[in-house]
N, C-alpha and C. Protein backbone atom coordinates (compact mmCIF):
# COMPACT_ATOMS: atom_id res chain seq x y z
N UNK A 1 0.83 -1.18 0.00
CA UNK A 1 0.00 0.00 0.00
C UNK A 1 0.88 1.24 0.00
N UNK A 2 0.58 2.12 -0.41
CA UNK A 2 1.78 3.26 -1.15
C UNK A 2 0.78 3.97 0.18
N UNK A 3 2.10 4.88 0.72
CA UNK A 3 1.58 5.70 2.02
C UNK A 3 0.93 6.76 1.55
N UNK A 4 0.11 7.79 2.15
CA UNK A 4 -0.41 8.78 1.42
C UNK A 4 0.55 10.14 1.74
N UNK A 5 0.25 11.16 0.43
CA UNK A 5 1.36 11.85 0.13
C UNK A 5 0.81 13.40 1.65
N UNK A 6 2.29 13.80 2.30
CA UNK A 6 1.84 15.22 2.90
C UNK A 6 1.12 16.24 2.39
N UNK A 7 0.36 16.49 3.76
CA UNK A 7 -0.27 17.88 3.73
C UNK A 7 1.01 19.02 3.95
N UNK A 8 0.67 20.24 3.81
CA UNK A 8 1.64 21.08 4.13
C UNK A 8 0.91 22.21 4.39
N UNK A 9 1.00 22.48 6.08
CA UNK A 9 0.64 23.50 6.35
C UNK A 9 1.48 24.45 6.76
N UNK A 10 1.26 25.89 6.08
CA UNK A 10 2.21 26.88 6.37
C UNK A 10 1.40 27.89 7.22
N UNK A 11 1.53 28.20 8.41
CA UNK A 11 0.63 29.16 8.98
C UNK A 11 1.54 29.55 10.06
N UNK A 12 1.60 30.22 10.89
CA UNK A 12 2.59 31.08 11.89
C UNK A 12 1.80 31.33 13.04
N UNK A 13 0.21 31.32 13.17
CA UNK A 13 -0.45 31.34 14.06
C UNK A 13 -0.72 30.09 14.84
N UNK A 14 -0.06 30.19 15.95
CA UNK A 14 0.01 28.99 16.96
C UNK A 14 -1.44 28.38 17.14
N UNK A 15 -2.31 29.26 17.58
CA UNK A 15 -3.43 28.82 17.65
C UNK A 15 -4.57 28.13 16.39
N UNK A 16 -4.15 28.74 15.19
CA UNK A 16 -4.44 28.84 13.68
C UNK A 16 -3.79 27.39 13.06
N UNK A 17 -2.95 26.94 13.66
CA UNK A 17 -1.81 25.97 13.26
C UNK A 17 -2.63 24.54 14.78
N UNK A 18 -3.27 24.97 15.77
CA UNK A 18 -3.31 23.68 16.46
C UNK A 18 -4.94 23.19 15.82
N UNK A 19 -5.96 24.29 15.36
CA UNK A 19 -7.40 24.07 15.45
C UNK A 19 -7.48 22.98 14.20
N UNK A 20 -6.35 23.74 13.18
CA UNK A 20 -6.27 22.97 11.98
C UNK A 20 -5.92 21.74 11.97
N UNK A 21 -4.66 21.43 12.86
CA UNK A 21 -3.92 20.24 12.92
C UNK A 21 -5.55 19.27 13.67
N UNK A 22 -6.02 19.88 14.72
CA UNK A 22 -7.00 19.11 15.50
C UNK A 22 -8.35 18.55 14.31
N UNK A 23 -8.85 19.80 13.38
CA UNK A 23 -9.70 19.60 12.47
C UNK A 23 -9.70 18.29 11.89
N UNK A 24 -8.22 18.20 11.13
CA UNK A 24 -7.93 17.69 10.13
C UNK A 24 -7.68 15.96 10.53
N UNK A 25 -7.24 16.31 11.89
CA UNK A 25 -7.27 14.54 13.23
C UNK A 25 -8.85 14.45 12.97
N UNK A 26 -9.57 15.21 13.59
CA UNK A 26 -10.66 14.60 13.40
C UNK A 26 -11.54 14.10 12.30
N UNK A 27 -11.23 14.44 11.06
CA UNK A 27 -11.41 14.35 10.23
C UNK A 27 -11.12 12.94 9.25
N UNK A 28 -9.82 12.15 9.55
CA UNK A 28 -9.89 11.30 10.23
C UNK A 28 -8.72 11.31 8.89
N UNK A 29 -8.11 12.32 8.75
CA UNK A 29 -6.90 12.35 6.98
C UNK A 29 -6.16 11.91 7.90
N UNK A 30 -5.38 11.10 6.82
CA UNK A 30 -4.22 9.88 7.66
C UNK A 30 -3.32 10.68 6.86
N UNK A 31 -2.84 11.48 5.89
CA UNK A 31 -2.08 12.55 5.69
C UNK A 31 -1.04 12.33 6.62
N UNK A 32 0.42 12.55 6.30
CA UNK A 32 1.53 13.30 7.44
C UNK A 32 0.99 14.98 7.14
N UNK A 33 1.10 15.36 8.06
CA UNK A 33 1.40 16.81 7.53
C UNK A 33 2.26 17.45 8.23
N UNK A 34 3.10 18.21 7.36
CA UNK A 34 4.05 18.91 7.48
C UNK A 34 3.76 20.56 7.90
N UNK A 35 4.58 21.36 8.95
CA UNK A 35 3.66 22.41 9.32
C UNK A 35 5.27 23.07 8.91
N UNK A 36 5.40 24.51 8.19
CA UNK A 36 6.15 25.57 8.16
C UNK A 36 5.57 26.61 8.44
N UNK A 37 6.29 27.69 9.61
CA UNK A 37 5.56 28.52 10.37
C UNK A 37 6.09 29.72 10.19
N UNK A 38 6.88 30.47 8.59
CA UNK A 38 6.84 31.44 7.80
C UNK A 38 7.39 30.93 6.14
N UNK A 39 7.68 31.82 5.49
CA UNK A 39 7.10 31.88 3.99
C UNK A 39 8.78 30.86 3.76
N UNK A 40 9.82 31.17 4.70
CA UNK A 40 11.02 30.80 4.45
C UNK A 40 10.85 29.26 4.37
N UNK A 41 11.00 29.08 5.51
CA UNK A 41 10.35 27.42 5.58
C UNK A 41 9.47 26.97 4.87
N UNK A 42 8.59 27.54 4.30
CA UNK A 42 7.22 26.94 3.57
C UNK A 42 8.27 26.51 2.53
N UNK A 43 8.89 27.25 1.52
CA UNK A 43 9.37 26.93 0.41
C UNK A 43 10.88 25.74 0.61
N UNK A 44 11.83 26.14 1.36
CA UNK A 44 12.28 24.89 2.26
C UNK A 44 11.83 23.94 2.01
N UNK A 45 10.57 23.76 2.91
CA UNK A 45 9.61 22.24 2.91
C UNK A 45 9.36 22.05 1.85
N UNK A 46 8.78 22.58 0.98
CA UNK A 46 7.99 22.00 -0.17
C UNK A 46 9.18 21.97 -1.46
N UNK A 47 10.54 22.45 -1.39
CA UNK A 47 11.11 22.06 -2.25
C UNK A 47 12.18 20.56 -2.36
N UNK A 48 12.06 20.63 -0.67
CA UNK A 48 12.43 19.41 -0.10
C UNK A 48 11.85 17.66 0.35
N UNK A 49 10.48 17.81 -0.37
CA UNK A 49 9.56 17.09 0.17
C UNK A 49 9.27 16.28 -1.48
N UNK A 50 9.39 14.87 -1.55
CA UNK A 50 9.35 13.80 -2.22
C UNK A 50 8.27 13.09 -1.38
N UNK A 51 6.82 12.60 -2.23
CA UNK A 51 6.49 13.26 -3.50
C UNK A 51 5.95 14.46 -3.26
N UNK A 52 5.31 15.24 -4.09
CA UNK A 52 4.83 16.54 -3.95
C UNK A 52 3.80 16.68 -2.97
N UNK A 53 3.42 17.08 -2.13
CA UNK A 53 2.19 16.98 -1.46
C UNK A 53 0.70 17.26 -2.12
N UNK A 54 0.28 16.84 -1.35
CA UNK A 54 -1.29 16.70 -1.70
C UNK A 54 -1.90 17.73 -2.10
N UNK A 55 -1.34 19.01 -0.58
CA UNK A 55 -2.33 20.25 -1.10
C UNK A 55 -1.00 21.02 -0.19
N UNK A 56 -1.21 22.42 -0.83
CA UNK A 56 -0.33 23.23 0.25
C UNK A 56 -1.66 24.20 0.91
N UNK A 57 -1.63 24.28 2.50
CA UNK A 57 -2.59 25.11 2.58
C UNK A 57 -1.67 26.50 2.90
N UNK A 58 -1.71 28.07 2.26
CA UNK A 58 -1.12 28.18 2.56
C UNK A 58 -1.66 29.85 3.17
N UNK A 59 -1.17 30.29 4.19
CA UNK A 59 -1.49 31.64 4.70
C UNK A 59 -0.90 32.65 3.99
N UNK A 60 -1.10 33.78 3.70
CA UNK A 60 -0.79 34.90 3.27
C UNK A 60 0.27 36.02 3.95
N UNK A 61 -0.53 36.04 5.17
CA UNK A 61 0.63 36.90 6.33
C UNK A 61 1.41 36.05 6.97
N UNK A 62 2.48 35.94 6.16
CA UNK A 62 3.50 35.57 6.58
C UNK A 62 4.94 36.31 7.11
N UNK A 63 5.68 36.03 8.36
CA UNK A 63 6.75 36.43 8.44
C UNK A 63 8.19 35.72 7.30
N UNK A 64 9.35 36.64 7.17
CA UNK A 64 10.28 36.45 5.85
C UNK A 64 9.80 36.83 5.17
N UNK A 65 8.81 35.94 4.29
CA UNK A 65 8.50 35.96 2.90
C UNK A 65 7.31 35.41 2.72
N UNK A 66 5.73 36.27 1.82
CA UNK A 66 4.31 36.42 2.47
C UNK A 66 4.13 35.04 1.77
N UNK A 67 3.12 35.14 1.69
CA UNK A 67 2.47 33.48 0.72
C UNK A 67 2.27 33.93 -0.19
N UNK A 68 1.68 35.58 -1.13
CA UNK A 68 1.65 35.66 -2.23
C UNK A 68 3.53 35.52 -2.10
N UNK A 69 4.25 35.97 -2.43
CA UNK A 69 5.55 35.67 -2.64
C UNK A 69 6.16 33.96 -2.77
N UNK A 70 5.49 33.78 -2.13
CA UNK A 70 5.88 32.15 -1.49
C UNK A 70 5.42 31.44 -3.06
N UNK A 71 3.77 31.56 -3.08
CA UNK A 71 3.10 31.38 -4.46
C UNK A 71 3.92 31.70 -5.46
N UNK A 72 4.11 32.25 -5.86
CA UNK A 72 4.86 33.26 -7.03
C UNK A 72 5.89 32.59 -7.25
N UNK A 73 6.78 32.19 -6.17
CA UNK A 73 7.95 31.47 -6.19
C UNK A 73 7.67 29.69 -6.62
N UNK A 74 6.81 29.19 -6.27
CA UNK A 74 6.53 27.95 -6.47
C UNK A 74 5.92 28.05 -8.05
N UNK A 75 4.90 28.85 -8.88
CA UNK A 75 4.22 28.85 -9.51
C UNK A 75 5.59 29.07 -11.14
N UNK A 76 6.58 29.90 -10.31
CA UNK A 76 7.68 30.24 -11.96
C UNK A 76 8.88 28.48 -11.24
N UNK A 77 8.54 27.57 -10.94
CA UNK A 77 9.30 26.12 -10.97
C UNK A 77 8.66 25.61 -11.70
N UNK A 78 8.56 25.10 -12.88
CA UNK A 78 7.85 23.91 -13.75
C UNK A 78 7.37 23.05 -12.73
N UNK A 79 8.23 22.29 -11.82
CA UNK A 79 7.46 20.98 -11.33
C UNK A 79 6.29 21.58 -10.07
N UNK A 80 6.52 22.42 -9.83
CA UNK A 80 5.39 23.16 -8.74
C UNK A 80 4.11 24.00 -8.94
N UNK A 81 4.21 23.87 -11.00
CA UNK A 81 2.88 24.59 -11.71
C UNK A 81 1.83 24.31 -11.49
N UNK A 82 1.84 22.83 -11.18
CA UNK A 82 0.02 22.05 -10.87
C UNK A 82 -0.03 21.68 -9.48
N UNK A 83 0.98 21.95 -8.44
CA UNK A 83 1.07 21.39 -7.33
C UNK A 83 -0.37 22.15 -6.75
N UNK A 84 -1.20 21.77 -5.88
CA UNK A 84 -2.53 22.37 -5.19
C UNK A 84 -1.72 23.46 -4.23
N UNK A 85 -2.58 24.55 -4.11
CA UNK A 85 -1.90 25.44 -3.63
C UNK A 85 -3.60 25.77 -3.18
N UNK A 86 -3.97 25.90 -2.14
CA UNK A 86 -5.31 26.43 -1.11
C UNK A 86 -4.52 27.59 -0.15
N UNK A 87 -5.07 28.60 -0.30
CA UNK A 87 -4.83 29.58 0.34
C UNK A 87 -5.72 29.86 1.25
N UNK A 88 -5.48 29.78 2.70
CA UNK A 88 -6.52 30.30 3.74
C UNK A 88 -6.22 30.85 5.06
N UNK A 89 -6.69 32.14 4.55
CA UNK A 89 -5.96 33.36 4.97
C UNK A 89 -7.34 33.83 5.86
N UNK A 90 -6.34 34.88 6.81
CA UNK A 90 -7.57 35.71 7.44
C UNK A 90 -8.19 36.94 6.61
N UNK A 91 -7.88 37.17 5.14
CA UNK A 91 -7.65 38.30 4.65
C UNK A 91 -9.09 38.10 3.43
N UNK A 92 -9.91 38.85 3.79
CA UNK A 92 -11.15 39.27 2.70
C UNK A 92 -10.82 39.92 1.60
N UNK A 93 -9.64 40.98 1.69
CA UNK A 93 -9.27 41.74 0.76
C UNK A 93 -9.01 41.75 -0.97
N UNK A 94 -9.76 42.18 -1.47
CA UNK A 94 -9.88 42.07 -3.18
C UNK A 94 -8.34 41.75 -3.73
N UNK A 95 -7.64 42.72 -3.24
CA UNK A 95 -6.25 43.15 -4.30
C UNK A 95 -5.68 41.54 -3.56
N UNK A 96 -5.95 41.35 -2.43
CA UNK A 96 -5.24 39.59 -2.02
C UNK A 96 -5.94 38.35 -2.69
N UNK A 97 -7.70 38.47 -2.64
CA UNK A 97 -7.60 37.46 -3.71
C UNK A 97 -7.91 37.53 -5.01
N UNK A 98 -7.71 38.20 -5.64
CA UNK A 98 -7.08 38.86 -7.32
C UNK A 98 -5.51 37.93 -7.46
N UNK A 99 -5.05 38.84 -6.64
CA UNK A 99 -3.51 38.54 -6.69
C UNK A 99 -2.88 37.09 -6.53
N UNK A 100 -3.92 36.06 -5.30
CA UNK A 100 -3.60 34.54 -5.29
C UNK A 100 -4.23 33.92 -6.43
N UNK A 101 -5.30 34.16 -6.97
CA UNK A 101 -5.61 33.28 -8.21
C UNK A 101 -4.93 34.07 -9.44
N UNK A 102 -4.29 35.31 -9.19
CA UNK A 102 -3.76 35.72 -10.46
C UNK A 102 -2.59 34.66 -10.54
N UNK A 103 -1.92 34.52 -9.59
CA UNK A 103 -0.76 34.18 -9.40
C UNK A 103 -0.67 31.98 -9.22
N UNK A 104 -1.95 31.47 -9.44
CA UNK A 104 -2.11 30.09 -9.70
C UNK A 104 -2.74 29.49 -8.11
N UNK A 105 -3.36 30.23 -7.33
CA UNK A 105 -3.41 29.46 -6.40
C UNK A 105 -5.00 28.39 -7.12
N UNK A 106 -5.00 27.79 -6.36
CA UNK A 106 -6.51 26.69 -6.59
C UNK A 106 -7.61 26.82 -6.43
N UNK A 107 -7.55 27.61 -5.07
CA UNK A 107 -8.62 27.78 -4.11
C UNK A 107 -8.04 28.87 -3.12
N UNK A 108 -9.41 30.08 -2.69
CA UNK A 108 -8.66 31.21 -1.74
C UNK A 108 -10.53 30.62 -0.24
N UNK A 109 -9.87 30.50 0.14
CA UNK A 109 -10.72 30.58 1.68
C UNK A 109 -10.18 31.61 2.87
N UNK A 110 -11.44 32.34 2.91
CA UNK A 110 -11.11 33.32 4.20
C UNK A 110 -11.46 32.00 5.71
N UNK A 111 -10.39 32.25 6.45
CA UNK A 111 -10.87 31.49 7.64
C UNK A 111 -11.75 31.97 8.07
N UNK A 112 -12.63 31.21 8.15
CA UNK A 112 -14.25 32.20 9.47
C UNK A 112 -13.85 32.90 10.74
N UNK A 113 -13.90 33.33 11.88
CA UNK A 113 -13.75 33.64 12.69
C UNK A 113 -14.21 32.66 14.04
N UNK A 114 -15.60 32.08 13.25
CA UNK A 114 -16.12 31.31 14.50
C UNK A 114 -15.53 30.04 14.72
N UNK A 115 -15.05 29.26 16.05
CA UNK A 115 -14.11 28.22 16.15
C UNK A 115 -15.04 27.14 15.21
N UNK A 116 -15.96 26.60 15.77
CA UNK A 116 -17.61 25.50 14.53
C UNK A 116 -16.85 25.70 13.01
N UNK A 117 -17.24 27.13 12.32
CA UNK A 117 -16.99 26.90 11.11
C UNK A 117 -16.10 27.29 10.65
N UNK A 118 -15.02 27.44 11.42
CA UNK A 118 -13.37 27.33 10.96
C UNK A 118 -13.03 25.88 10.92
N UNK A 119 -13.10 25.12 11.91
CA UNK A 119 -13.39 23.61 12.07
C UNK A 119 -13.80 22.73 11.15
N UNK A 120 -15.11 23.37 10.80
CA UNK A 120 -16.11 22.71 9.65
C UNK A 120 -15.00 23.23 7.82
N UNK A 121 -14.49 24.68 8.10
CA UNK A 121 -14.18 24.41 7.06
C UNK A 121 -12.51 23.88 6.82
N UNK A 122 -11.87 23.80 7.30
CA UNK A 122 -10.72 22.82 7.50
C UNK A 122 -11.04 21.37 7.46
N UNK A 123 -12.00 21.33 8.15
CA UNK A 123 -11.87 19.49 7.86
C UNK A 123 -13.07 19.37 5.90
N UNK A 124 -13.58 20.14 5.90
CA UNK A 124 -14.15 20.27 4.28
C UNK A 124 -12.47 20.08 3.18
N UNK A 125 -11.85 20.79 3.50
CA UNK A 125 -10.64 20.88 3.08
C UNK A 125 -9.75 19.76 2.49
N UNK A 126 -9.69 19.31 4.15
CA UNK A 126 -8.76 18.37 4.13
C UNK A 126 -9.36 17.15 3.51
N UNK A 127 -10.29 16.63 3.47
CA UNK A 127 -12.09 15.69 2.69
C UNK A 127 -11.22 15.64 1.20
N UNK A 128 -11.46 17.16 0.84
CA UNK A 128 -11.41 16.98 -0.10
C UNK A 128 -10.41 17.06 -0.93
N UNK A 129 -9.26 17.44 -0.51
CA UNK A 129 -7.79 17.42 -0.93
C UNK A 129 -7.07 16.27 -0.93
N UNK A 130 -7.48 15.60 0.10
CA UNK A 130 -6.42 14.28 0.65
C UNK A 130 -7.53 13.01 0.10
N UNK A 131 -8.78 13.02 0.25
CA UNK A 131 -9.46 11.70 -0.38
C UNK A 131 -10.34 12.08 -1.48
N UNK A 132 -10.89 12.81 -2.07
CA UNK A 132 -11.87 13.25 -3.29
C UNK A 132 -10.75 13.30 -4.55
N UNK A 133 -10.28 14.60 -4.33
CA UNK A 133 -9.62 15.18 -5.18
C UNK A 133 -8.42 13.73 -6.27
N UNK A 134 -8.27 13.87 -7.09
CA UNK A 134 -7.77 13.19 -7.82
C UNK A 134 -6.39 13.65 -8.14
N UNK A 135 -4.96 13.01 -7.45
CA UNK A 135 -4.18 13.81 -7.46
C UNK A 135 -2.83 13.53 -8.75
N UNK A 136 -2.45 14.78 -9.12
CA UNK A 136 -1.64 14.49 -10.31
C UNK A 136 -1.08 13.23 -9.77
N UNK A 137 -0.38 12.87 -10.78
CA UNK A 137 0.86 11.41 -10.59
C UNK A 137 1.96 12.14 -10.02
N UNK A 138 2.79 10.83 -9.36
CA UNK A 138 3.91 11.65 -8.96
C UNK A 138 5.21 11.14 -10.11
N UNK A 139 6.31 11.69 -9.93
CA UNK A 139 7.32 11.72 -11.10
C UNK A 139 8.43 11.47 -10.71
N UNK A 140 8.93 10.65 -10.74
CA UNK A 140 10.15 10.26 -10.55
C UNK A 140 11.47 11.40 -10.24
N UNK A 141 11.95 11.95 -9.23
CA UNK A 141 12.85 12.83 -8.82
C UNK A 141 14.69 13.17 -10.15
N UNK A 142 14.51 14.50 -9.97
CA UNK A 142 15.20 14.14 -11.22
C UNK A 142 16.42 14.73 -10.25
N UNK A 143 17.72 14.40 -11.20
CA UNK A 143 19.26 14.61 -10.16
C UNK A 143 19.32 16.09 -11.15
């Protein structure tokens, strides 16, 4: 049985980073997931991580380097063009999600505020990223 491929969560908010991790347990994704807790590390992880992960969820306000940046950076790598990129941010703001689907993200979700349907929508997420979703093939690592 081929293990299933990481989640990758990039978020910096301690609290933002445990509800999710808890969501996504309950939810019952057998996922590893991988947590980077600014934009530096996010790209780190995900350039370091065989096979590609499943989904990147990824926050926007980031310390180093933001997630649009982070995006941007993953999106000009050929092998990181189709990688899932879910953005879920605290940020409603037009010019932010313009700018993440300008820039290839998949999906932009504002986190709710209320703990229920922040919950509800993280584990929707994870449903559907890690078991629905149909995920590219993976590719043999090149030297």
């Amino acid at each position: 049985m081929v293990s299933p491929r990481p989640i990758i969560l990039v978020e910096d908010n301690p609290d933002d980073e445990r509800l999710t991790l808890r969501s996504l347990r309950r939810s019952k994704i057998t996922n590893p997931i991988l947590i980077a807790r600014n934009g530096e590390e996010a790209l780190n992880l995900i350039f370091s991580t065989y096979p590609l992960p499943t989904v990147v969820l990824l926050d926007l306000k980031l310390p180093k380097i933001s997630g649009l940046d982070v995006l941007r950076r993953l999106r000009s790598e050929p092998r990181f063009k189709t990688l899932p990129v879910v953005v879920l941010t605290s940020s409603s703001e037009e010019p932010d999600i313009l700018e993440s689907y300008n820039l290839g993200a998949n999906s932009y979700v504002r986190k709710p505020v209320d703990f229920e349907q922040f919950a509800q929508a993280v584990s929707q997420l994870g449903l559907y990223w890690a078991l629905i979703n149909e995920p590219i093939p993976t590719e043999e690592p090149r030297e």
